[in-house]
C-alpha atoms as a PDB file:
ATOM      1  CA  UNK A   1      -0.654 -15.607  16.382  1.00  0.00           C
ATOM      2  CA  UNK A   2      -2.432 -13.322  13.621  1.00  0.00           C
ATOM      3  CA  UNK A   3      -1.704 -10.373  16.142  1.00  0.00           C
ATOM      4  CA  UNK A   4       1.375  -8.415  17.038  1.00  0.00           C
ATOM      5  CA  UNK A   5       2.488  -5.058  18.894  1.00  0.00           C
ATOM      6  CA  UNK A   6       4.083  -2.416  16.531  1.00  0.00           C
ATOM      7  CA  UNK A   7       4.656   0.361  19.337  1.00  0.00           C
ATOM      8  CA  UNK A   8       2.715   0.023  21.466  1.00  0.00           C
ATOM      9  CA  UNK A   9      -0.828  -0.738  18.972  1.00  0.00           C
ATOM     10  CA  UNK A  10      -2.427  -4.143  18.145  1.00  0.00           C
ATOM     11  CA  UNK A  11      -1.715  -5.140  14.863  1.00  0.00           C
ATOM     12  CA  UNK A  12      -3.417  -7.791  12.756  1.00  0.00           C
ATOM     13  CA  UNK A  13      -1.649  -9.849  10.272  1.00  0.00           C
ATOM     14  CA  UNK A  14      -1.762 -12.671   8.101  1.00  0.00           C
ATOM     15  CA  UNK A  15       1.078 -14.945   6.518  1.00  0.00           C
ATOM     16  CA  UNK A  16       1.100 -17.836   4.208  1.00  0.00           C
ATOM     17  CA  UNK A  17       4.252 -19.397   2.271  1.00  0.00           C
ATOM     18  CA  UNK A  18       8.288 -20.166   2.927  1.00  0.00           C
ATOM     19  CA  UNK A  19      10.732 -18.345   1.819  1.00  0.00           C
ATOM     20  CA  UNK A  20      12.128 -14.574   1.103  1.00  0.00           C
ATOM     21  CA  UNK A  21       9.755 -12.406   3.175  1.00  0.00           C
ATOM     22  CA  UNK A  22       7.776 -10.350   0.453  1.00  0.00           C
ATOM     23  CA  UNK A  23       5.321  -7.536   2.636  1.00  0.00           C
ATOM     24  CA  UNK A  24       1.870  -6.322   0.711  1.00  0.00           C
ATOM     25  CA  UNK A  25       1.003  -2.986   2.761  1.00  0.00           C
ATOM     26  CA  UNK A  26      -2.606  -1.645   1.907  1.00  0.00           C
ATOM     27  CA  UNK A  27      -4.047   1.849   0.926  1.00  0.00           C
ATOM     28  CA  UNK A  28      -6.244   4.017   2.341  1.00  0.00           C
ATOM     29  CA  UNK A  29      -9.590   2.476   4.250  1.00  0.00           C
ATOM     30  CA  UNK A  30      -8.070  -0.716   2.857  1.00  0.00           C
ATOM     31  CA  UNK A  31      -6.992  -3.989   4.573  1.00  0.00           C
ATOM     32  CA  UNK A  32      -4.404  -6.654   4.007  1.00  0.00           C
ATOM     33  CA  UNK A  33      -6.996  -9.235   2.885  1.00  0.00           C
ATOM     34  CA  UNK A  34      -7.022  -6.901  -0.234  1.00  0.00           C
ATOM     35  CA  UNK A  35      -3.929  -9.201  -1.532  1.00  0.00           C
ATOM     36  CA  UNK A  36      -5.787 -12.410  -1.381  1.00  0.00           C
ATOM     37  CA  UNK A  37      -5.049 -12.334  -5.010  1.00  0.00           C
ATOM     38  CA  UNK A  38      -1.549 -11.958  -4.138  1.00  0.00           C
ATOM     39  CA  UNK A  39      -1.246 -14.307  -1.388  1.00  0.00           C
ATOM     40  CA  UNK A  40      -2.379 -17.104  -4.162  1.00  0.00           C
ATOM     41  CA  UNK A  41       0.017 -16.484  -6.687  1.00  0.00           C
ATOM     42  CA  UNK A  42       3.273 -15.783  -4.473  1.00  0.00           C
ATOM     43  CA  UNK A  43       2.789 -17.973  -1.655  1.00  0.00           C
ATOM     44  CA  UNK A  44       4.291 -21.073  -3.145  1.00  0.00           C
ATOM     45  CA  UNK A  45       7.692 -19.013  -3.535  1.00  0.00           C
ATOM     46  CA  UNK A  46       7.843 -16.839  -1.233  1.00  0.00           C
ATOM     47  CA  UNK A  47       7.112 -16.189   2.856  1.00  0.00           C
ATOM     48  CA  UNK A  48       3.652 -13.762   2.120  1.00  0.00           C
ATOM     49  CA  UNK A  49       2.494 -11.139   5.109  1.00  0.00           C
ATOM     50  CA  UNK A  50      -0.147  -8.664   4.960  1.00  0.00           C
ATOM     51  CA  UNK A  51      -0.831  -6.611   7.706  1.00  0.00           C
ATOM     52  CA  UNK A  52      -3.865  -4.203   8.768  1.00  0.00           C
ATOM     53  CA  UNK A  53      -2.276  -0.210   9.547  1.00  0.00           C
ATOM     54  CA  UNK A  54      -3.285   1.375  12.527  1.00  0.00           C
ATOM     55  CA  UNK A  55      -7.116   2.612  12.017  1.00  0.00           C
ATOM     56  CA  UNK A  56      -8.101  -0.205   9.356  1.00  0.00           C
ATOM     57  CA  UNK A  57      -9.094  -3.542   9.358  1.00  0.00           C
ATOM     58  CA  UNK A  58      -9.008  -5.677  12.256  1.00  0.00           C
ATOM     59  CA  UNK A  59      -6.058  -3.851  13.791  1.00  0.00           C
ATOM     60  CA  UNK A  60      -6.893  -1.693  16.976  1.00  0.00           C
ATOM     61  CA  UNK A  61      -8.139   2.639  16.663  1.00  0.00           C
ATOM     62  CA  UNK A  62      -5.828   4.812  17.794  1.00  0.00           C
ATOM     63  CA  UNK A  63      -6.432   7.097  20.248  1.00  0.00           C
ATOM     64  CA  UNK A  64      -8.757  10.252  19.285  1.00  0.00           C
ATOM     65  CA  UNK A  65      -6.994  13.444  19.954  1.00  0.00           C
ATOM     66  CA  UNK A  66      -3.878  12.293  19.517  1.00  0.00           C
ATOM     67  CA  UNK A  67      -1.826  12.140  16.333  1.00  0.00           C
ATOM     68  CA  UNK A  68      -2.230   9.559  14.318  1.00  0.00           C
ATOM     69  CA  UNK A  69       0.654   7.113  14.113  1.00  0.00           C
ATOM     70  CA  UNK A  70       3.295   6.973  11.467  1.00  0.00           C
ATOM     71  CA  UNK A  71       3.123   4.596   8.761  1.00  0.00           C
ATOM     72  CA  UNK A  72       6.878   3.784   8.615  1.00  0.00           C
ATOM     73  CA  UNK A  73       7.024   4.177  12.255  1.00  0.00           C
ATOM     74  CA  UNK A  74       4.812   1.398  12.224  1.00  0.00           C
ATOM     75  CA  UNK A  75       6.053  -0.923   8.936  1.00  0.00           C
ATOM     76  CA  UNK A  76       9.463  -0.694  10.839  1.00  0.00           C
ATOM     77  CA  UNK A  77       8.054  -1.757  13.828  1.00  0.00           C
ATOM     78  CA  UNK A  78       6.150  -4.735  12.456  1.00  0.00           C
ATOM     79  CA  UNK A  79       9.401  -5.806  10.162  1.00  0.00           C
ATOM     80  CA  UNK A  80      10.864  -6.016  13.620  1.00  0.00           C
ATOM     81  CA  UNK A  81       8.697  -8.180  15.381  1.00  0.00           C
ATOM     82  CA  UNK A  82       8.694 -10.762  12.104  1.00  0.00           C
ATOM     83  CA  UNK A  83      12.446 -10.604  12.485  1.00  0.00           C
ATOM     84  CA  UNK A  84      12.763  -9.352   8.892  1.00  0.00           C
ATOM     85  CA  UNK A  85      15.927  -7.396   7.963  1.00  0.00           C
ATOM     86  CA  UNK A  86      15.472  -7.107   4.214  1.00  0.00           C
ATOM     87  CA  UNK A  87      11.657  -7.383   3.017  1.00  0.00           C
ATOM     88  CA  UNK A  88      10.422  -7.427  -0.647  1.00  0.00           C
ATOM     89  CA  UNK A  89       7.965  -4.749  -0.186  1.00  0.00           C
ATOM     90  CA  UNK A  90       5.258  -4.099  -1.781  1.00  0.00           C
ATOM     91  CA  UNK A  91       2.422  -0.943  -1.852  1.00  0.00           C
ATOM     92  CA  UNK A  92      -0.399  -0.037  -2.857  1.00  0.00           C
ATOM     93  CA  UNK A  93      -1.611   3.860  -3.036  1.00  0.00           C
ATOM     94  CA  UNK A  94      -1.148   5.032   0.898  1.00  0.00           C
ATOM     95  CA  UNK A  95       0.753   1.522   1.274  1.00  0.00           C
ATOM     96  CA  UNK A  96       3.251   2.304  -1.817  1.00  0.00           C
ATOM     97  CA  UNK A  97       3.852   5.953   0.160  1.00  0.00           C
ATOM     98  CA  UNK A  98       4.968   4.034   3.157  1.00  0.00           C
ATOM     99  CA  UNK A  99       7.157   1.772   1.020  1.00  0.00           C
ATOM    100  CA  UNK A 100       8.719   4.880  -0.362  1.00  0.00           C
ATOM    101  CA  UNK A 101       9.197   6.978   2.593  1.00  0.00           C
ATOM    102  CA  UNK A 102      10.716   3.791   4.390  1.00  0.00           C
ATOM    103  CA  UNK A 103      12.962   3.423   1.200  1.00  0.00           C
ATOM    104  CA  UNK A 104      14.163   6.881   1.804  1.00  0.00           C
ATOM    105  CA  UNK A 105      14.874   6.150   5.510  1.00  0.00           C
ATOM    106  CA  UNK A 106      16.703   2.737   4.276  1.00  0.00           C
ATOM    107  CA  UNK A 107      17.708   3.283   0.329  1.00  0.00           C
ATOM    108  CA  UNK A 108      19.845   0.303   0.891  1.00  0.00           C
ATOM    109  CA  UNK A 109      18.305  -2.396   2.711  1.00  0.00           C
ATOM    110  CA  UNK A 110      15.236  -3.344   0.997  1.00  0.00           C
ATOM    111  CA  UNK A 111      15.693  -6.780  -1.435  1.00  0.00           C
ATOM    112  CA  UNK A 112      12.891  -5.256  -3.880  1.00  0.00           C
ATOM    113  CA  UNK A 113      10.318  -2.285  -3.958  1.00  0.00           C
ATOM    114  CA  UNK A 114       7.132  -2.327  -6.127  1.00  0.00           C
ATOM    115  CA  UNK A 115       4.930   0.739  -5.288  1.00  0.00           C
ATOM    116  CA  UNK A 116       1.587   1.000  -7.190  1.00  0.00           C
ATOM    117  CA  UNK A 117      -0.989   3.311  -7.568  1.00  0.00           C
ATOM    118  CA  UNK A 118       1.870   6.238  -6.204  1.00  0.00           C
ATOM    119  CA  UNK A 119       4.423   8.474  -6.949  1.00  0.00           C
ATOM    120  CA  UNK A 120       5.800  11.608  -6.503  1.00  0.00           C
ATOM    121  CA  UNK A 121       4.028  14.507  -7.057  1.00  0.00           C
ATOM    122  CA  UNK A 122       5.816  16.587 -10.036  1.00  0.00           C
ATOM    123  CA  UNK A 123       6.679  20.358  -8.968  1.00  0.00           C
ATOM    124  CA  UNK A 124       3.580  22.517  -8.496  1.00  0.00           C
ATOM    125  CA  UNK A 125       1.344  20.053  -7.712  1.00  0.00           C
ATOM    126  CA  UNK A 126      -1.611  21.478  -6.157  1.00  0.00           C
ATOM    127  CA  UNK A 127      -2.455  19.378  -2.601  1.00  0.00           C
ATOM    128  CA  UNK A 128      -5.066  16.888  -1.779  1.00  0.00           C
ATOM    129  CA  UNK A 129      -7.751  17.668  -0.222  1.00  0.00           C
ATOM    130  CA  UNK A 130      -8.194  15.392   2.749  1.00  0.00           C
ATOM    131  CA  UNK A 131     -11.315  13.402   3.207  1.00  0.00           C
ATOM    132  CA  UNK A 132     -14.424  14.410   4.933  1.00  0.00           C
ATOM    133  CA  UNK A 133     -15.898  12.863   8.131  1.00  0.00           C
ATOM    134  CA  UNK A 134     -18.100  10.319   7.594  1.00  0.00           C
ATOM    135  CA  UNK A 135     -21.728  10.732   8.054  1.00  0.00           C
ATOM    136  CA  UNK A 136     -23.180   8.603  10.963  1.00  0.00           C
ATOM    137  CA  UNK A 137     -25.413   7.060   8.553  1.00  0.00           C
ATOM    138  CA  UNK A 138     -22.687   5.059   5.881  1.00  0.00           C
ATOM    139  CA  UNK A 139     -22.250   1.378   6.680  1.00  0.00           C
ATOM    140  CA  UNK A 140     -20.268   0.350   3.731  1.00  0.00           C
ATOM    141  CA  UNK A 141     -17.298   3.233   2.546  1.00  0.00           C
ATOM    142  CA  UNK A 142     -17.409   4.160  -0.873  1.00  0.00           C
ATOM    143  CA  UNK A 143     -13.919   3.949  -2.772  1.00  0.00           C
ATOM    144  CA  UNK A 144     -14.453   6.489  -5.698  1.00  0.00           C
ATOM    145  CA  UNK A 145     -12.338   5.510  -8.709  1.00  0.00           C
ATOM    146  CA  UNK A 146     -10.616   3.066  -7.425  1.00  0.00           C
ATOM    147  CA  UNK A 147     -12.168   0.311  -9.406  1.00  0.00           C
ATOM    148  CA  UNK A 148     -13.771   0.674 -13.096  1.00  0.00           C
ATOM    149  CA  UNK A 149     -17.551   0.664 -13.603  1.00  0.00           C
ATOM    150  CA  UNK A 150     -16.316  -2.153 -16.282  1.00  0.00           C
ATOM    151  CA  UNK A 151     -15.388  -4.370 -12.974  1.00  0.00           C
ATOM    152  CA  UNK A 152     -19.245  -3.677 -10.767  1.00  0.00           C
ATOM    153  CA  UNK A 153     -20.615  -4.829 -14.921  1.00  0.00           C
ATOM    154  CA  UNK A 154     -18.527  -7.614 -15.923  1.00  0.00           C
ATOM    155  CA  UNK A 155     -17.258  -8.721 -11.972  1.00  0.00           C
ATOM    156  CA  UNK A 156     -20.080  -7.817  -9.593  1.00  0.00           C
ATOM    157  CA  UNK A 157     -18.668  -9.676  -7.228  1.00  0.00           C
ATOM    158  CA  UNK A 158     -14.840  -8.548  -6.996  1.00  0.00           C
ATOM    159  CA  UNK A 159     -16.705  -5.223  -6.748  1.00  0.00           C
ATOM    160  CA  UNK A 160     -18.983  -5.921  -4.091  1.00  0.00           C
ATOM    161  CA  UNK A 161     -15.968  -7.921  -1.635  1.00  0.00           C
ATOM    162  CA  UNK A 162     -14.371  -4.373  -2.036  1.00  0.00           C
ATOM    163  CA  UNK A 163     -16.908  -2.797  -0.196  1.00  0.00           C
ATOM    164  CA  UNK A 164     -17.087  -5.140   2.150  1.00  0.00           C
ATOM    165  CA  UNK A 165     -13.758  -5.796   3.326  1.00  0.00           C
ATOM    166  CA  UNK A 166     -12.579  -2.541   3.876  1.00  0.00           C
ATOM    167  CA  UNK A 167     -15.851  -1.405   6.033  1.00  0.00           C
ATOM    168  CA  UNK A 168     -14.523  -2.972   9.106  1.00  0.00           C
ATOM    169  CA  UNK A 169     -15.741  -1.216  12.739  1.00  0.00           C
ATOM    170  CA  UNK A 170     -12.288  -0.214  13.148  1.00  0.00           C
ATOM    171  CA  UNK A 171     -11.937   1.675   9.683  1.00  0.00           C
ATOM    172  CA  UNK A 172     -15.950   3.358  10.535  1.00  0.00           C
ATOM    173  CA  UNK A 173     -14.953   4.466  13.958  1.00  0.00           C
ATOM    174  CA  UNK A 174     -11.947   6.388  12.267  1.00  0.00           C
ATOM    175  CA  UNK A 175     -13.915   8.105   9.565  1.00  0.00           C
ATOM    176  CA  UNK A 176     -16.371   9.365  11.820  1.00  0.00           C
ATOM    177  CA  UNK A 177     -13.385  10.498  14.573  1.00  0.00           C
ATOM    178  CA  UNK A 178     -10.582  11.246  12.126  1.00  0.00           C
ATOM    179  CA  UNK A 179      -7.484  11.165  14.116  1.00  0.00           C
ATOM    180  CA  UNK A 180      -5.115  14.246  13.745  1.00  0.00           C
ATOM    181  CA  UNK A 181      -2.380  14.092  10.679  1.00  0.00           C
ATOM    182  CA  UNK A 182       1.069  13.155  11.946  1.00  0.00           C
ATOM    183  CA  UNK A 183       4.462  15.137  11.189  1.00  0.00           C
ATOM    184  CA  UNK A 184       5.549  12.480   8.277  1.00  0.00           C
ATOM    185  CA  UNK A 185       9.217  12.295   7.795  1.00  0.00           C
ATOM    186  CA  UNK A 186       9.889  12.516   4.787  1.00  0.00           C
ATOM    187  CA  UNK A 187       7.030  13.991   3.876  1.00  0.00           C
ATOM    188  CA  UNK A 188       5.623  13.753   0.685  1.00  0.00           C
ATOM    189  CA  UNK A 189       6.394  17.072  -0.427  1.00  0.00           C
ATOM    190  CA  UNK A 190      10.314  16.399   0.797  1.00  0.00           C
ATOM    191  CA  UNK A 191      10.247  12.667  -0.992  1.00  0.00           C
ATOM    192  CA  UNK A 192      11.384  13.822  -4.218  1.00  0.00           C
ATOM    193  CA  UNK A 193      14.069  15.491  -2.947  1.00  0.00           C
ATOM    194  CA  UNK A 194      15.666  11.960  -1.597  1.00  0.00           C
ATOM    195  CA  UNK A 195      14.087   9.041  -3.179  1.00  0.00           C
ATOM    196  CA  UNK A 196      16.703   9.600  -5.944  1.00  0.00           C
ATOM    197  CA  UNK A 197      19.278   8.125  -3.392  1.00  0.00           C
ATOM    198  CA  UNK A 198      17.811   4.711  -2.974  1.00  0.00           C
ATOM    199  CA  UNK A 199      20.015   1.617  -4.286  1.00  0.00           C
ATOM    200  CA  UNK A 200      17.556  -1.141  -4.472  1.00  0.00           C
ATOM    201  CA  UNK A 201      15.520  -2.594  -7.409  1.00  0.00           C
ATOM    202  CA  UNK A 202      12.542  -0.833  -7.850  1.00  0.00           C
ATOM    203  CA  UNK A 203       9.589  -1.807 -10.223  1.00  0.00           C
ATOM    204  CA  UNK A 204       6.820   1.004 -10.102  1.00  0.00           C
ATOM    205  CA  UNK A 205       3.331  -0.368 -11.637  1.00  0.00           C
ATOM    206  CA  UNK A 206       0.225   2.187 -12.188  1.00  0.00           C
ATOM    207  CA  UNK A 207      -3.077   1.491 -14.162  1.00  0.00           C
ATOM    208  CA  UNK A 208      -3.614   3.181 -17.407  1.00  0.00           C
ATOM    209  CA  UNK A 209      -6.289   5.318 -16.227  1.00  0.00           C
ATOM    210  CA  UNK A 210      -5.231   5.678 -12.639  1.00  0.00           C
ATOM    211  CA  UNK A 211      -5.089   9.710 -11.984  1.00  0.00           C
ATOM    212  CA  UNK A 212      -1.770   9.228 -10.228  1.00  0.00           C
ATOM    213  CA  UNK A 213      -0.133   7.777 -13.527  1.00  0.00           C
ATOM    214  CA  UNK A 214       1.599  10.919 -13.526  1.00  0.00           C
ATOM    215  CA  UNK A 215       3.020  10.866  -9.967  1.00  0.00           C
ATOM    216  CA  UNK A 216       3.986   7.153 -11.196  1.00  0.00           C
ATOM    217  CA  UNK A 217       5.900   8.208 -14.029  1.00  0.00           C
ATOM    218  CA  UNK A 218       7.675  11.282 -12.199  1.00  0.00           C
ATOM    219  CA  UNK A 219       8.825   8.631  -9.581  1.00  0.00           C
ATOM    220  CA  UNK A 220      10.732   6.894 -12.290  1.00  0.00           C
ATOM    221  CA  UNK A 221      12.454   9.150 -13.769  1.00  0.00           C
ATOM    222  CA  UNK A 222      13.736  10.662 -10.019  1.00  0.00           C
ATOM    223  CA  UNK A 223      14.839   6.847  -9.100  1.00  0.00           C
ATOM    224  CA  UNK A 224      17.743   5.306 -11.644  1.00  0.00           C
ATOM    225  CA  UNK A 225      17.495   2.151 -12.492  1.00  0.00           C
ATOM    226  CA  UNK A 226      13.581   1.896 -11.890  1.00  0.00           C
ATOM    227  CA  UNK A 227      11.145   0.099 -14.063  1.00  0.00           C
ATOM    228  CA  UNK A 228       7.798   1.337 -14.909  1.00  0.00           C
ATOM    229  CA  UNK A 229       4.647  -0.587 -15.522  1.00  0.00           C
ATOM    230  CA  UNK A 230       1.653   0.807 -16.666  1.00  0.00           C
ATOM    231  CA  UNK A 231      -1.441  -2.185 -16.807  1.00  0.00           C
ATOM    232  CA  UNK A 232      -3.894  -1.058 -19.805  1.00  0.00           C
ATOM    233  CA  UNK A 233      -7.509  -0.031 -18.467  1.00  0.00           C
ATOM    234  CA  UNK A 234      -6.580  -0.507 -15.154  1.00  0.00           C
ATOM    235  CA  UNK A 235      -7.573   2.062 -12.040  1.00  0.00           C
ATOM    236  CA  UNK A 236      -5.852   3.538  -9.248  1.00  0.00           C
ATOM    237  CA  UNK A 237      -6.074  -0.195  -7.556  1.00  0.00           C
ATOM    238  CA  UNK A 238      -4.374  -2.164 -10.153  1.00  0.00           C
ATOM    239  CA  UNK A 239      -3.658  -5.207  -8.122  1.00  0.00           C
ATOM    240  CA  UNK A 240      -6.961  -6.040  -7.189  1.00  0.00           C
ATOM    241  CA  UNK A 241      -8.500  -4.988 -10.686  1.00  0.00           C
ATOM    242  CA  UNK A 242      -6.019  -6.259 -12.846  1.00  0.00           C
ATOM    243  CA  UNK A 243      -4.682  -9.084 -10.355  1.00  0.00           C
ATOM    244  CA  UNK A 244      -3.476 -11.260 -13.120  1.00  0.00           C
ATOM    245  CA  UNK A 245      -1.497  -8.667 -15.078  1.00  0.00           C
ATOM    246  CA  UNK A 246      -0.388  -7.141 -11.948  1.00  0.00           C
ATOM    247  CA  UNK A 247       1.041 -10.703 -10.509  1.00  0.00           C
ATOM    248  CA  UNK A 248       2.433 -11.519 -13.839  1.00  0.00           C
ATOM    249  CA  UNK A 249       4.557  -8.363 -13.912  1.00  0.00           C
ATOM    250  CA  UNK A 250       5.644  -8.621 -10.436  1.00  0.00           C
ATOM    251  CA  UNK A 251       6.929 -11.904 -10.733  1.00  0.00           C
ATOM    252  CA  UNK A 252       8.840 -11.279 -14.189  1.00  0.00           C
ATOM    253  CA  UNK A 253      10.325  -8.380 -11.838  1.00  0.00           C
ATOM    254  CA  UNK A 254      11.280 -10.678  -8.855  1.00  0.00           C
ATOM    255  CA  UNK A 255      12.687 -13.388 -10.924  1.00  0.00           C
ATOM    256  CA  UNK A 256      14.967 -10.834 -12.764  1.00  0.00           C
ATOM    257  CA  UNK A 257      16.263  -9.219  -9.374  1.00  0.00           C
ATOM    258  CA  UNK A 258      15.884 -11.746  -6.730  1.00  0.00           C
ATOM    259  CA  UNK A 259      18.823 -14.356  -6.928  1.00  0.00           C
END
């Protein structure tokens, strides 16, 4: 069934493939269709799952008025009810935070990380501001920088699915009834204080003109042994831009580290 329960909220998913589970989690207002891309190039190796976080896609609202789930909470929960016990995971932006605040929780159990478009913020950082409610009148979410204006020229269409797949009624009613931010643990502010400690191969990848680069390249120099990836011309959603390059460099990755 494309559905499961991660404590207690109904999760969509999707999975293709055999093989060593490798997990795509999505960023913000995103969905795990996003790694259709992904799904085609890894599937014939590997078992491929994409799931929809709480408050996006085709997975169920939470509550309003009550705080808003947590992410790892909720990648831990789903990893249970797949009966995985040591994931390839892989994030992208708010997805590649989970990955690395569940890699701080469990520095030794993963069997690969690959965050993109994340990091850790360097020392003095000055905090994001979070997003507004959306007006009653957007149908379609906007997605800033995410993708190039090179992409909407030379792609229209990879730029048009991107508005479409992530303005889902479930992602809308959120936006316009933003749930209240959860006590993260770690927290992002705490992560660079223990991401150091995690054992497992880690390949960070970031687009050239992504305005995170920074928090990218701050991320590997706290983690030993990680690799860093940084895709030419490519935005803050390098995987969906830059699918080929991205896939390419994942795979190099996986074949080095996964036996």
């Amino acid at each position: 069934m494309p559905w499961l329960d991660a404590n207690g909220t109904d999760i969509y998913y999707h999975e293709e493939g055999r093989g060593r589970p490798l997990v795509f989690l999505h960023g913000m207002s995103s969905c795990g269709e996003a790694w259709f891309q992904q799904f085609e190039a890894f599937r014939d190796r590997f078992r491929v799952i994409a799931y929809d976080s709480v408050n996006h896609g085709h997975s169920a609202n939470s509550p309003r008025g009550e705080p808003e789930p947590d992410r790892v909470d909720e990648l831990e929960a789903v990893l249970a009810a797949l009966d995985i016990a040591h994931p390839i995971l892989a994030g992208n932006s708010m997805g590649a935070m989970t990955v690395l605040r569940w890699a701080a929780r469990h520095p030794d159990d993963a069997a690969a990380l690959i965050p993109s478009g994340m990091g850790v913020p360097p020392a003095g950082e000055p905090p994001r501001v979070p997003a507004e409610r959306l007006d009653d009148e957007t149908i379609f979410l906007p997605f800033g920088d995410s993708l190039t204006e090179r992409l909407r020229e030379e792609r229209p269409l990879m730029y048009d699915r991107y508005f479409r797949i992530r303005s889902t009624a479930t992602r809308i009613e959120a936006l316009r009834h933003p749930r209240q931010a959860t006590a993260a643990d770690p927290t992002r502010e705490q992560l660079g204080d223990v991401i150091g400690a995690v054992t497992r191969p880690m390949m960070i990848v970031v687009g050239g003109v992504d305005r995170l680069r920074p928090w990218a390249e701050h991320l590997h120099q706290l983690v030993p042994g990680s690799g860093l990836t940084v895709v030419d011309g490519a935005p803050h959603n390098v995987y969906w831009e830059a699918a080929e390059e991205y896939n390419v460099a994942v795979l190099a990755f996986l074949n080095e580290v996964i036996s």
